[in-house]
Protein backbone atom coordinates (compact mmCIF):
# COMPACT_ATOMS: atom_id res chain seq x y z
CA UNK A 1 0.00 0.00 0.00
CA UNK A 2 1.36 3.62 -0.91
CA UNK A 3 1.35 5.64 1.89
CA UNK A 4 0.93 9.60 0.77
CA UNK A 5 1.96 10.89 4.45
CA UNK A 6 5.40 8.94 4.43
CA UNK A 7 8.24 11.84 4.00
CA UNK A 8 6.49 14.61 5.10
CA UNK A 9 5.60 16.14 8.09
CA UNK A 10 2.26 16.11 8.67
CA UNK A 11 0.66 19.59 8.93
CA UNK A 12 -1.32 21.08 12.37
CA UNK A 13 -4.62 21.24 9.94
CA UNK A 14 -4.94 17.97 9.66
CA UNK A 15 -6.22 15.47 8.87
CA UNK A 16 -5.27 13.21 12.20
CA UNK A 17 -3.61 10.28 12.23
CA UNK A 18 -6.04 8.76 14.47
CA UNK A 19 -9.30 8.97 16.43
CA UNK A 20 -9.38 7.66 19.63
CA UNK A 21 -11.79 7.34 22.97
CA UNK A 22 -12.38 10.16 25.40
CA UNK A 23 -13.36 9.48 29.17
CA UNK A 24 -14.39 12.31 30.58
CA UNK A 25 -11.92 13.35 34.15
CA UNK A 26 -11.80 16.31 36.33
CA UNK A 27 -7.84 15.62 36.72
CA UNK A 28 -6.31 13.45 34.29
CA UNK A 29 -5.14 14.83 30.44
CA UNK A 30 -5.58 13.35 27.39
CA UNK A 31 -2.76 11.25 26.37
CA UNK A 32 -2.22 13.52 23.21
CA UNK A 33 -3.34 16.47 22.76
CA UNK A 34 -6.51 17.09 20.65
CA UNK A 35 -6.33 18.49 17.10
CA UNK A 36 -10.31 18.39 17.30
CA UNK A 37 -13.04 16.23 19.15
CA UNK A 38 -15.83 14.07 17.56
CA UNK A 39 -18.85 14.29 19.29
CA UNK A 40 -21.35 10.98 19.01
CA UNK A 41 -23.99 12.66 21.40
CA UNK A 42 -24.62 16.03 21.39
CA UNK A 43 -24.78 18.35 24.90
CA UNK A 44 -22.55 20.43 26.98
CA UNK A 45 -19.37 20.21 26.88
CA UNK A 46 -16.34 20.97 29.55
CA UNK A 47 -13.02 21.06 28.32
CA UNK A 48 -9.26 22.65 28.79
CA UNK A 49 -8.12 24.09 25.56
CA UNK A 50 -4.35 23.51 25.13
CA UNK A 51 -3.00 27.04 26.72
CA UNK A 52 -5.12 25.68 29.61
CA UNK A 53 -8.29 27.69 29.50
CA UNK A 54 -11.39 26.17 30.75
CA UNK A 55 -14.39 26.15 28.05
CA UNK A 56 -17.83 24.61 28.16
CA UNK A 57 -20.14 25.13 24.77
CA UNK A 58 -22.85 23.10 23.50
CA UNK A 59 -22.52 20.26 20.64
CA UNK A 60 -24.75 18.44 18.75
CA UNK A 61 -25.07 14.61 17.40
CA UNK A 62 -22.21 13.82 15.19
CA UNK A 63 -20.04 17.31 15.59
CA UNK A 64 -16.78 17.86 14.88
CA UNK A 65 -15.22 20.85 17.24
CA UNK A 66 -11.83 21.86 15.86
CA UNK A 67 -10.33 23.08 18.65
CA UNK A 68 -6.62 21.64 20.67
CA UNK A 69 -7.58 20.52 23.82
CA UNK A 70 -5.80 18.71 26.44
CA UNK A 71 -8.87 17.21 28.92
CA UNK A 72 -12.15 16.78 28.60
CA UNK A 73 -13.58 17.44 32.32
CA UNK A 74 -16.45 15.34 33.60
CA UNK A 75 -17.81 17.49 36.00
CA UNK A 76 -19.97 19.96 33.48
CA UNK A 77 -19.93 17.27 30.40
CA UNK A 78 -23.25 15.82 29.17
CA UNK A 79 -21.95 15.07 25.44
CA UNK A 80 -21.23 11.85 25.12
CA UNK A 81 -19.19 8.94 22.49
CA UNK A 82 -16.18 11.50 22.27
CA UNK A 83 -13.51 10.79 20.54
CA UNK A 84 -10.32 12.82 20.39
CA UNK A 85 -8.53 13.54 16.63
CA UNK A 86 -5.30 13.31 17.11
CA UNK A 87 -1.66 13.58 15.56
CA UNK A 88 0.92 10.70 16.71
């Protein structure tokens, strides 16, 4: 299989080289940081961008919020089936 990303360095824009499972936690950051979350459920949602600003907005079903965040807190989260786009 050809790979088009081999050689180059993949860009901040996107797209991520993978997706993977958010649990929500008042305490604990995301492995990587988040180029952008995926949203399953829509409903409020509580998270630390990556300068470490605290942010709650609503989402709907099947969203895509391109923002870099670092944790998604529990305590103010109703959203649920996140999923965080990531570069690694």
């Amino acid at each position: 299989m050809t790979n088009p990303f081999a050689n180059r360095v993949p860009p901040l824009s996107g797209p991520a080289t993978d997706i993977v499972p958010v649990t929500p936690d008042d305490a604990i950051e995301m492995d990587d940081v988040a180029l952008a979350l995926y949203v399953e459920t829509g409903g409020s949602l509580s998270f630390i961008t990556l300068h470490g600003e605290t942010r709650v907005v609503q989402v709907t079903d099947h969203m895509i919020l391109p923002v870099a965040c670092r944790r998604v807190n529990v305590t103010g989260t109703t959203a649920t089936g996140l999923h965080a786009m990531v570069m690694v």
